[in-house]
N, C-alpha and C. Protein backbone atom coordinates (compact mmCIF):
# COMPACT_ATOMS: atom_id res chain seq x y z
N UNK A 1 95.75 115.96 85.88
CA UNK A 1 96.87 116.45 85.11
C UNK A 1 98.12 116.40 85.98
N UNK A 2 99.27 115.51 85.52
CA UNK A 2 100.37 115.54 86.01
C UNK A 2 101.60 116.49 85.27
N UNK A 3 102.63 116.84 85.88
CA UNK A 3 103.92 117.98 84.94
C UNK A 3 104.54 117.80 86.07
N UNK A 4 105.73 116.86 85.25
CA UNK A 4 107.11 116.65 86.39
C UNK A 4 108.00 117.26 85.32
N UNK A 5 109.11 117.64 85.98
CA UNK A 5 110.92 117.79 85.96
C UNK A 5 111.98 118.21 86.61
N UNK A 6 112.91 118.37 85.85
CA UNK A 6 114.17 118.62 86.17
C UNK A 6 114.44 119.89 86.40
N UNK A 7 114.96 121.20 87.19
CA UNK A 7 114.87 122.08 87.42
C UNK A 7 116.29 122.35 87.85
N UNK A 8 117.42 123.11 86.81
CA UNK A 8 118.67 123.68 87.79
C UNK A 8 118.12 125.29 88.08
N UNK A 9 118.59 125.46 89.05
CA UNK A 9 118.59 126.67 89.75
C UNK A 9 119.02 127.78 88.89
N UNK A 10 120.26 128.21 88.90
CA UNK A 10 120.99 129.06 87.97
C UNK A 10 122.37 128.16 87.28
N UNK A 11 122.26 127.37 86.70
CA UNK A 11 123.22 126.54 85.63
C UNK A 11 124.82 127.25 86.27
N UNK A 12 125.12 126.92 87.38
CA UNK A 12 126.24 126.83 87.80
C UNK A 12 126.65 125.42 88.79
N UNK A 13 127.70 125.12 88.30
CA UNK A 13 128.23 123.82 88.60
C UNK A 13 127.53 123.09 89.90
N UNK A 14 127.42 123.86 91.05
CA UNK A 14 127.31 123.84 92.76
C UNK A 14 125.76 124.06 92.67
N UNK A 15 124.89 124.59 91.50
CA UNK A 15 123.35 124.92 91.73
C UNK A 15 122.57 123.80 92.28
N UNK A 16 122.25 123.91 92.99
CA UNK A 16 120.74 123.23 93.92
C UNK A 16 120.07 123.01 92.45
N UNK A 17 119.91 121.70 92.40
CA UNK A 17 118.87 121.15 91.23
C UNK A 17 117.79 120.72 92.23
N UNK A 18 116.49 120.87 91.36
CA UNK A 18 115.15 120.42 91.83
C UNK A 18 114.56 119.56 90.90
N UNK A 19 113.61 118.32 91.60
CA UNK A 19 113.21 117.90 90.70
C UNK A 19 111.80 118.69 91.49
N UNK A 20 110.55 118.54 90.07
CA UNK A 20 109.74 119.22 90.32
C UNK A 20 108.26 118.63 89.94
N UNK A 21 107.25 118.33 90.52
CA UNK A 21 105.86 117.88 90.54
C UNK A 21 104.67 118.36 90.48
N UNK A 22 104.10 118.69 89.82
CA UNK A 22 103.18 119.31 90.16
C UNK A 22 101.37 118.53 89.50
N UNK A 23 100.15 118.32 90.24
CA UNK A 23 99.19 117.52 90.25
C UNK A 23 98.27 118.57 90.40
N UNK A 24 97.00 118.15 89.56
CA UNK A 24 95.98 118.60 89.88
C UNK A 24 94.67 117.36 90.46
N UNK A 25 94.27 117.86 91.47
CA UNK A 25 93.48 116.72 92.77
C UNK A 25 92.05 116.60 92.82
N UNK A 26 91.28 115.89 92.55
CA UNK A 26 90.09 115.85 92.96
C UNK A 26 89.87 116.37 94.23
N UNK A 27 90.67 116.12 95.43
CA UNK A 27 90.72 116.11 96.14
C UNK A 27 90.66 117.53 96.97
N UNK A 28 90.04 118.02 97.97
CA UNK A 28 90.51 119.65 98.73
C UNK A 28 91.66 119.47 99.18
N UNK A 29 92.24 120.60 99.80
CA UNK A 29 93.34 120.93 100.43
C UNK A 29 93.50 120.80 102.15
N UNK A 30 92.17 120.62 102.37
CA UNK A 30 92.37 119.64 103.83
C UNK A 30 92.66 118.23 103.78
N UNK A 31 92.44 118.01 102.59
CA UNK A 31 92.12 116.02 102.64
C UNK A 31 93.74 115.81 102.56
N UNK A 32 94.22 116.79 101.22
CA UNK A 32 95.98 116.70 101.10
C UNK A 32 96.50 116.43 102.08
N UNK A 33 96.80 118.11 102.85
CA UNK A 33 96.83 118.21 104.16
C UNK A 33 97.20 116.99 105.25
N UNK A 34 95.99 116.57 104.78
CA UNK A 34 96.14 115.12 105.73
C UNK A 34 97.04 114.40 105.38
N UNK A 35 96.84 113.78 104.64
CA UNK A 35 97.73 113.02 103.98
C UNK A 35 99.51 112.92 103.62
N UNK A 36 99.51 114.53 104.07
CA UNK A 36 101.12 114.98 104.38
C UNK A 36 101.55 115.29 105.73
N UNK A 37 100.76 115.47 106.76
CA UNK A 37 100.86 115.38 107.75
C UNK A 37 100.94 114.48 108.63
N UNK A 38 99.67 113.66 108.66
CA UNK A 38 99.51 112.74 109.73
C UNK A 38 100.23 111.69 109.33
N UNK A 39 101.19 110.59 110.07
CA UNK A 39 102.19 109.94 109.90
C UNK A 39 101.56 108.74 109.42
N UNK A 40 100.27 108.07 110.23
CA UNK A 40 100.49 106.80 108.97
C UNK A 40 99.30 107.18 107.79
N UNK A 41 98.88 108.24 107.46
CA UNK A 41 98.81 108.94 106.10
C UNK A 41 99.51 108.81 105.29
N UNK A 42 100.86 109.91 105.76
CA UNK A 42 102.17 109.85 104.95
C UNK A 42 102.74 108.77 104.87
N UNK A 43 103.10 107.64 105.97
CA UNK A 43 103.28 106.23 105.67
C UNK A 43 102.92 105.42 104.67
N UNK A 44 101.23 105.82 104.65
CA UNK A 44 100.40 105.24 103.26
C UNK A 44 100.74 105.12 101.97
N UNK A 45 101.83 106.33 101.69
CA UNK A 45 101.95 106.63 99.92
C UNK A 45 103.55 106.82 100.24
N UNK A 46 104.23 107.07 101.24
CA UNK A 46 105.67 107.16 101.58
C UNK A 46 106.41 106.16 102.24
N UNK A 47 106.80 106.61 103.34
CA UNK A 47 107.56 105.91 104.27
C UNK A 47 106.95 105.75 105.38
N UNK A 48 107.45 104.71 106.87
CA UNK A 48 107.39 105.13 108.07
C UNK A 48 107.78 106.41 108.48
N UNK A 49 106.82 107.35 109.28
CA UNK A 49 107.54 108.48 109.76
C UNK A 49 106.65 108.47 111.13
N UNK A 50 107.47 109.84 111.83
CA UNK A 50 106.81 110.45 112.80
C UNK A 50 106.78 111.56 113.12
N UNK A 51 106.31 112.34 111.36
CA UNK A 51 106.60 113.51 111.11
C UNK A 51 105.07 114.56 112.30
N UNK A 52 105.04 115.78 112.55
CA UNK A 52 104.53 116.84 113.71
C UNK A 52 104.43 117.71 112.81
N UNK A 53 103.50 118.28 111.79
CA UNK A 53 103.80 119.28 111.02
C UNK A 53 103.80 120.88 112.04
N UNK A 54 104.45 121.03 112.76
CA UNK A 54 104.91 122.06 113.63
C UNK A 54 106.31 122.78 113.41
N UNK A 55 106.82 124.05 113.03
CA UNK A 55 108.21 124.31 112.90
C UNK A 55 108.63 124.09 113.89
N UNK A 56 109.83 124.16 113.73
CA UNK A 56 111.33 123.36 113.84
C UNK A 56 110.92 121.92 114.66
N UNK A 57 110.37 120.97 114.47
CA UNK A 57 109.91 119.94 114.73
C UNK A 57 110.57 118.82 114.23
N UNK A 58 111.32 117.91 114.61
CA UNK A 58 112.31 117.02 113.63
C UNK A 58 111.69 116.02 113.68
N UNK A 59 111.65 114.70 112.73
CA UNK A 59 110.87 113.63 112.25
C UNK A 59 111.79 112.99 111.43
N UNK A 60 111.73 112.00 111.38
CA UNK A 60 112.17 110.76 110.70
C UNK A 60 111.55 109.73 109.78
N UNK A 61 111.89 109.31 108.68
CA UNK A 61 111.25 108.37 107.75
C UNK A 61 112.34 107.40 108.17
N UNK A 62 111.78 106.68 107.52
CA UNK A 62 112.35 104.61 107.77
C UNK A 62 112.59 104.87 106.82
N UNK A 63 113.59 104.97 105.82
CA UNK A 63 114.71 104.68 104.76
C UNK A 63 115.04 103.34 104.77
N UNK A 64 114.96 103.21 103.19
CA UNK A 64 115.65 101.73 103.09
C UNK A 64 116.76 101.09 103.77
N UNK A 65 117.51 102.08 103.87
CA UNK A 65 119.01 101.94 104.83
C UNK A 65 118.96 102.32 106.11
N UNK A 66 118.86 103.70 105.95
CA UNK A 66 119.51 104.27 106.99
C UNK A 66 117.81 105.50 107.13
N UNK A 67 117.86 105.98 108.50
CA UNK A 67 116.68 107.03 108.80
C UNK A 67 116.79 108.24 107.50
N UNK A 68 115.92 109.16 107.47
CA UNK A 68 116.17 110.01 106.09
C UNK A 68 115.68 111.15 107.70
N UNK A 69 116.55 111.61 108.06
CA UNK A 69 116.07 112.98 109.19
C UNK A 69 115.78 114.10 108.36
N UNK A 70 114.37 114.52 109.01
CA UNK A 70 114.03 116.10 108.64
C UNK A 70 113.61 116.68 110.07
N UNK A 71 113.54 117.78 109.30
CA UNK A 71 113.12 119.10 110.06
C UNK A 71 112.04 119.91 109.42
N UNK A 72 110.99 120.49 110.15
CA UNK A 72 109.99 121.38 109.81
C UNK A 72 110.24 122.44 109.55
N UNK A 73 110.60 123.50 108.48
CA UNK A 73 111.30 124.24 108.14
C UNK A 73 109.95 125.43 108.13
N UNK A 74 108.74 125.10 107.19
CA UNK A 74 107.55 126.11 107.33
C UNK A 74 106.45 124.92 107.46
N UNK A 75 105.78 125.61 107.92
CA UNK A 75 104.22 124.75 108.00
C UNK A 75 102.70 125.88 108.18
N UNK A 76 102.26 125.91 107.10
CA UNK A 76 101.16 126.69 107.05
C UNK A 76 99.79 125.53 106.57
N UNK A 77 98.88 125.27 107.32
CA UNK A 77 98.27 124.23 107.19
C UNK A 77 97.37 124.21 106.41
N UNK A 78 97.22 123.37 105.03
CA UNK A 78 96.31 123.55 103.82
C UNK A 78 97.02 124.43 102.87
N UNK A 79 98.02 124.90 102.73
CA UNK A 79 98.79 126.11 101.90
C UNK A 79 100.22 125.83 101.42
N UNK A 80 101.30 125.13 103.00
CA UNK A 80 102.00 125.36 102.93
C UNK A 80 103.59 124.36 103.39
N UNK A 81 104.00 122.95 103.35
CA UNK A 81 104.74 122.07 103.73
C UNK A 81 105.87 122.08 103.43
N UNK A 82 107.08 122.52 104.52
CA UNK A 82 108.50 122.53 103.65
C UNK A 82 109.34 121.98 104.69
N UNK A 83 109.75 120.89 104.52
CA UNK A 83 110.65 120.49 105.64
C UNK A 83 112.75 120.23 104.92
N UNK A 84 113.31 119.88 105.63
CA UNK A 84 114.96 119.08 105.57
C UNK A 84 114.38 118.07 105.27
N UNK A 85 115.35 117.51 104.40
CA UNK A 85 115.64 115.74 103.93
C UNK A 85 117.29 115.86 104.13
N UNK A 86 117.88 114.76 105.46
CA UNK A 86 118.98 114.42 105.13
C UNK A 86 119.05 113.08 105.19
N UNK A 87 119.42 112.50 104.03
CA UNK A 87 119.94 110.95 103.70
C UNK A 87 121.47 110.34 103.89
N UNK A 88 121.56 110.21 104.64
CA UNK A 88 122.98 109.47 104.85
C UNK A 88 123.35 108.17 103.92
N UNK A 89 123.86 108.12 102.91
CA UNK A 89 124.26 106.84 102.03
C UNK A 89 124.39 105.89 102.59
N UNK A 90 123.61 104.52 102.10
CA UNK A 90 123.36 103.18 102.76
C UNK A 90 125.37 103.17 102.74
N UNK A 91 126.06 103.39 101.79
CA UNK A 91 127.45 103.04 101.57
C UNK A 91 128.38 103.81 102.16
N UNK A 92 128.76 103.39 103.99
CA UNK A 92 129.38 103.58 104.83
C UNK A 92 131.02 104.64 104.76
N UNK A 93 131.65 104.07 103.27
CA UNK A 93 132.45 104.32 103.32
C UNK A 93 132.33 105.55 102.08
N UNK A 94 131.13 105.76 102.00
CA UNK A 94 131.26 107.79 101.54
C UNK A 94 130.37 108.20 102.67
N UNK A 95 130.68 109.24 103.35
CA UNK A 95 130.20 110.16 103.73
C UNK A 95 129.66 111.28 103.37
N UNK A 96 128.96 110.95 102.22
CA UNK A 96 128.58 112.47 101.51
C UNK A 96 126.69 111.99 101.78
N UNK A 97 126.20 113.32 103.32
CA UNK A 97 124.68 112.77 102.93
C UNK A 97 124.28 113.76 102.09
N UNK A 98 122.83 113.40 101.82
CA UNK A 98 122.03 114.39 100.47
C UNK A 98 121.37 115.05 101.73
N UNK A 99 121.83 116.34 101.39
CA UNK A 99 120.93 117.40 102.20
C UNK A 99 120.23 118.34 101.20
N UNK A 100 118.77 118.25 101.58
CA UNK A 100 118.26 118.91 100.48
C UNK A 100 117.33 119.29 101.43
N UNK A 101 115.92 120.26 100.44
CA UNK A 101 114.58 120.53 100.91
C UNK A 101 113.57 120.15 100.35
N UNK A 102 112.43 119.49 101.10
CA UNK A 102 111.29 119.57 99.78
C UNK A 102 109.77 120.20 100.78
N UNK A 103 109.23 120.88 99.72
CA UNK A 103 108.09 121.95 99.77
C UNK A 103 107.25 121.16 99.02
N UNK A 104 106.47 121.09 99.86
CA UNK A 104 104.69 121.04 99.17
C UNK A 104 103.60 122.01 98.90
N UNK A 105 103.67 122.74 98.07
CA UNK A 105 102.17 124.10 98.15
C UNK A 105 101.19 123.45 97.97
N UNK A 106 99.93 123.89 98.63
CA UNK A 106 98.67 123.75 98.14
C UNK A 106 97.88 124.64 97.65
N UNK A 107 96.86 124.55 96.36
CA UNK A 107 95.95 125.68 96.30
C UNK A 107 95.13 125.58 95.97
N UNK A 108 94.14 125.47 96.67
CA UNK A 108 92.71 125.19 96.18
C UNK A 108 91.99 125.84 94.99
N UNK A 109 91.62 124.45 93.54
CA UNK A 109 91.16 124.93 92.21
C UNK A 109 89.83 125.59 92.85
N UNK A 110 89.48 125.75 91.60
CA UNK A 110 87.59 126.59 91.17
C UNK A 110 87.19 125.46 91.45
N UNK A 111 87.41 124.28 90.95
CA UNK A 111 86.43 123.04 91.34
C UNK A 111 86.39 122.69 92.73
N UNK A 112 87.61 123.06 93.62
CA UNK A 112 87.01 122.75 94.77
C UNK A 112 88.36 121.68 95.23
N UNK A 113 88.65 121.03 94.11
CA UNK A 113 90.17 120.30 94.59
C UNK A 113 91.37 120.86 94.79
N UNK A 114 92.41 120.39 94.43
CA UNK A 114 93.82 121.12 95.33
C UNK A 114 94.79 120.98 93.86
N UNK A 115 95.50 121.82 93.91
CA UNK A 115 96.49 122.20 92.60
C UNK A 115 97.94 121.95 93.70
N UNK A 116 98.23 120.37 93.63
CA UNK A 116 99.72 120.23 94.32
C UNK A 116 100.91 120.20 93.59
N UNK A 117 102.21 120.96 94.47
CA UNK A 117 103.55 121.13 93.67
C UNK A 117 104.23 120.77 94.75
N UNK A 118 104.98 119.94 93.93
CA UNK A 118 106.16 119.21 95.17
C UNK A 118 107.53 119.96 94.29
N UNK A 119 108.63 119.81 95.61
CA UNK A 119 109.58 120.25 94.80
C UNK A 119 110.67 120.29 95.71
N UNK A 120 111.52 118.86 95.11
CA UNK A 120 112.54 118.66 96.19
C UNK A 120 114.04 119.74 96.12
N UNK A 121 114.34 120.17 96.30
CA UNK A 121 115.44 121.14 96.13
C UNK A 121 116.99 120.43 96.69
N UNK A 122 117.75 120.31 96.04
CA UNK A 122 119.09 119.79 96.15
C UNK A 122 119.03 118.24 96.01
N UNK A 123 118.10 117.62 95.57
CA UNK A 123 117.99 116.28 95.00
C UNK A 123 118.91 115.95 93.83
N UNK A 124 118.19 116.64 92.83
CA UNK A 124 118.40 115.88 91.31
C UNK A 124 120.11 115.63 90.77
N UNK A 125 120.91 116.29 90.99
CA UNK A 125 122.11 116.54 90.70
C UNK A 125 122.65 115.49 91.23
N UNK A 126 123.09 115.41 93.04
CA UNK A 126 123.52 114.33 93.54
C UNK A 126 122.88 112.76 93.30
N UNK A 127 121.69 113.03 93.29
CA UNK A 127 120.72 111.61 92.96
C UNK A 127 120.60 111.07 91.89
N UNK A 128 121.08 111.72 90.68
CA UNK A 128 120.34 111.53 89.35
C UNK A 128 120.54 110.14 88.90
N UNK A 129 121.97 108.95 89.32
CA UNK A 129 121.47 107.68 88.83
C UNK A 129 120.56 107.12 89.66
N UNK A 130 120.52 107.30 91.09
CA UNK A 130 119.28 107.14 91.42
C UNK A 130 117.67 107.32 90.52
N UNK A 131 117.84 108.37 90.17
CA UNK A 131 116.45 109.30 89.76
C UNK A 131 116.70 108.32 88.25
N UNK A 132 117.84 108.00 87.57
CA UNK A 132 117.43 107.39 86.38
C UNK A 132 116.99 106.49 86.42
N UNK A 133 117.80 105.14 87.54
CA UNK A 133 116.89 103.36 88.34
C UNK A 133 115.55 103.90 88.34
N UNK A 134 115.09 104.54 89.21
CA UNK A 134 113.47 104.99 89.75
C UNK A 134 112.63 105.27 89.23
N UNK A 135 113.21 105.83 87.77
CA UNK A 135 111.87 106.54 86.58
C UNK A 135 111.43 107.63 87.33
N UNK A 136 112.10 108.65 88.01
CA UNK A 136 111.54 109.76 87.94
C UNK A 136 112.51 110.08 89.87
N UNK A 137 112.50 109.27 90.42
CA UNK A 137 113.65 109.49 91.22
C UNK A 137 112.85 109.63 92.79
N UNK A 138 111.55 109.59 92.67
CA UNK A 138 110.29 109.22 94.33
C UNK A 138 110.07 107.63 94.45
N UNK A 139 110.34 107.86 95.79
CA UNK A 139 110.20 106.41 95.49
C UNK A 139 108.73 106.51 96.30
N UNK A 140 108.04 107.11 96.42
CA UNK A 140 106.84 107.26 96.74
C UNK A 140 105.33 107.30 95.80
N UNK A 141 104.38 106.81 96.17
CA UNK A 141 102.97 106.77 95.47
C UNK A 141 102.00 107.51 96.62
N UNK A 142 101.74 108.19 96.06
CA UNK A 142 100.28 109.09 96.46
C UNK A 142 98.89 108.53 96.66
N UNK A 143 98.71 107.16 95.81
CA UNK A 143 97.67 106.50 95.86
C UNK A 143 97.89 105.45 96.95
N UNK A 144 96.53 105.58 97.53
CA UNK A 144 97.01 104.71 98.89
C UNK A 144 95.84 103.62 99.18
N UNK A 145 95.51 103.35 98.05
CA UNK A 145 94.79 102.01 97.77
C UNK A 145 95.40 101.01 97.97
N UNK A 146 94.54 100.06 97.73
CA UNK A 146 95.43 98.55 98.31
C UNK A 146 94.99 97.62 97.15
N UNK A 147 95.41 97.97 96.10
CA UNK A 147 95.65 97.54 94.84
C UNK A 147 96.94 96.61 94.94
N UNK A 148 97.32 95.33 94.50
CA UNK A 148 98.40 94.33 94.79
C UNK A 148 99.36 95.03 93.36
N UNK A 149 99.25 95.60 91.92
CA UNK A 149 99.64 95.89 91.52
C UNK A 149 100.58 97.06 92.05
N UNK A 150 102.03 97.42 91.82
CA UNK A 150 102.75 98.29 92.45
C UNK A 150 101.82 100.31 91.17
N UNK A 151 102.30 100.98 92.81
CA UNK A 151 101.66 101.70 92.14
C UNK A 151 102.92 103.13 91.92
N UNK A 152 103.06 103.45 90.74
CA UNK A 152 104.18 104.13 90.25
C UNK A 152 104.10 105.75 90.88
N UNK A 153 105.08 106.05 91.24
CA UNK A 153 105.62 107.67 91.86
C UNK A 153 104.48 108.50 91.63
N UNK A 154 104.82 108.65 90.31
CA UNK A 154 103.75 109.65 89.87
C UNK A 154 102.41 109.49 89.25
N UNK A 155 102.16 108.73 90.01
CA UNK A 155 100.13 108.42 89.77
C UNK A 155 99.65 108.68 90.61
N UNK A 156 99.39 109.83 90.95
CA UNK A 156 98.33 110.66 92.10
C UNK A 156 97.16 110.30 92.20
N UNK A 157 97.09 109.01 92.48
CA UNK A 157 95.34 108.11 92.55
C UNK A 157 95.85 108.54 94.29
N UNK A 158 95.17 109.81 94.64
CA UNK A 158 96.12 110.20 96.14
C UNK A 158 94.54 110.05 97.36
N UNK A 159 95.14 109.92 98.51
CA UNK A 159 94.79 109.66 99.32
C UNK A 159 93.12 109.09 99.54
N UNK A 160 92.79 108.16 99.82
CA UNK A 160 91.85 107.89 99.36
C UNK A 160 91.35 106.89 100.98
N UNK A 161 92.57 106.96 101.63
CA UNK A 161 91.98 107.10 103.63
C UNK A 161 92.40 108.07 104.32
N UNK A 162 92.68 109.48 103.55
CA UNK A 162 92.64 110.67 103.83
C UNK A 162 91.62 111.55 104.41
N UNK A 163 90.49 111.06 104.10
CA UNK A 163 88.89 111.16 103.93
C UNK A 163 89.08 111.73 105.73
């Protein structure tokens, strides 16, 4: 079961919009875990990084353009992932980067898999023709098969050399 959207904060002009994700996993909450942590894990379904899930720990993704710098903001392991996203615009001559947050919870169902919620905070507003090109505005897949077909944002066919 997938449930994405759009999320304003308190409907004032300046509100932190979120877009918002949330999956239910075959998968446990260690296997996740993995898969958001360890860098070519997260590489697998994301970007290059050389993310340390350790607070205040800074890490970098390979952005199409330009690096996307974060920071480890909380890290509770199997529970709890919240780091900085700052994107500096491939287009030199604005200086406006997207500084936002995104949180990952985990919670382990009755069955034994993981109930995941992503939820980027200060995205949607600044990004949104982005997020309209993208169909949903991640440019990331969770499924980390090696299927030649491209595999879309939100199809949580997730980690599967997480193992």
């Amino acid at each position: 079961m997938k449930k994405a959207g759009l999320a304003a904060n308190d409907g004032q002009g300046d509100a932190a919009d979120a877009l918002e994700f949330e999956y239910e996993l075959a998968e446990p909450p260690e296997k996740v875990w993995r898969a958001l942590t360890i860098p070519e894990l997260l590489a697998a379904w994301m970007m290059p990084n050389d993310i340390s899930p350790e607070i205040g720990n800074r890490f970098a993704f390979a952005g199409p353009d330009t690096p996307i710098e974060c920071e480890i903001l909380d890290a509770e392991p199997e529970k709890l992932l919240r780091y900085s996203w700052r994107e500096q615009p491939g287009d030199a001559a604005r200086q406006d980067p997207l500084d936002s947050t995104v949180t990952f919870t985990l919670a382990r169902t009755v069955s034994g898999g993981t109930h995941l919620r992503i939820v980027h905070d200060g995205f949607a507003r600044k990004a949104m023709p982005a997020v309209a090109m993208a169909g949903a505005g991640c440019r990331v897949s969770l499924g980390a098969n090696r299927s030649s077909k491209p595999i879309a944002a939100n199809t949580p066919r997730l980690l599967l050399r997480a193992a």
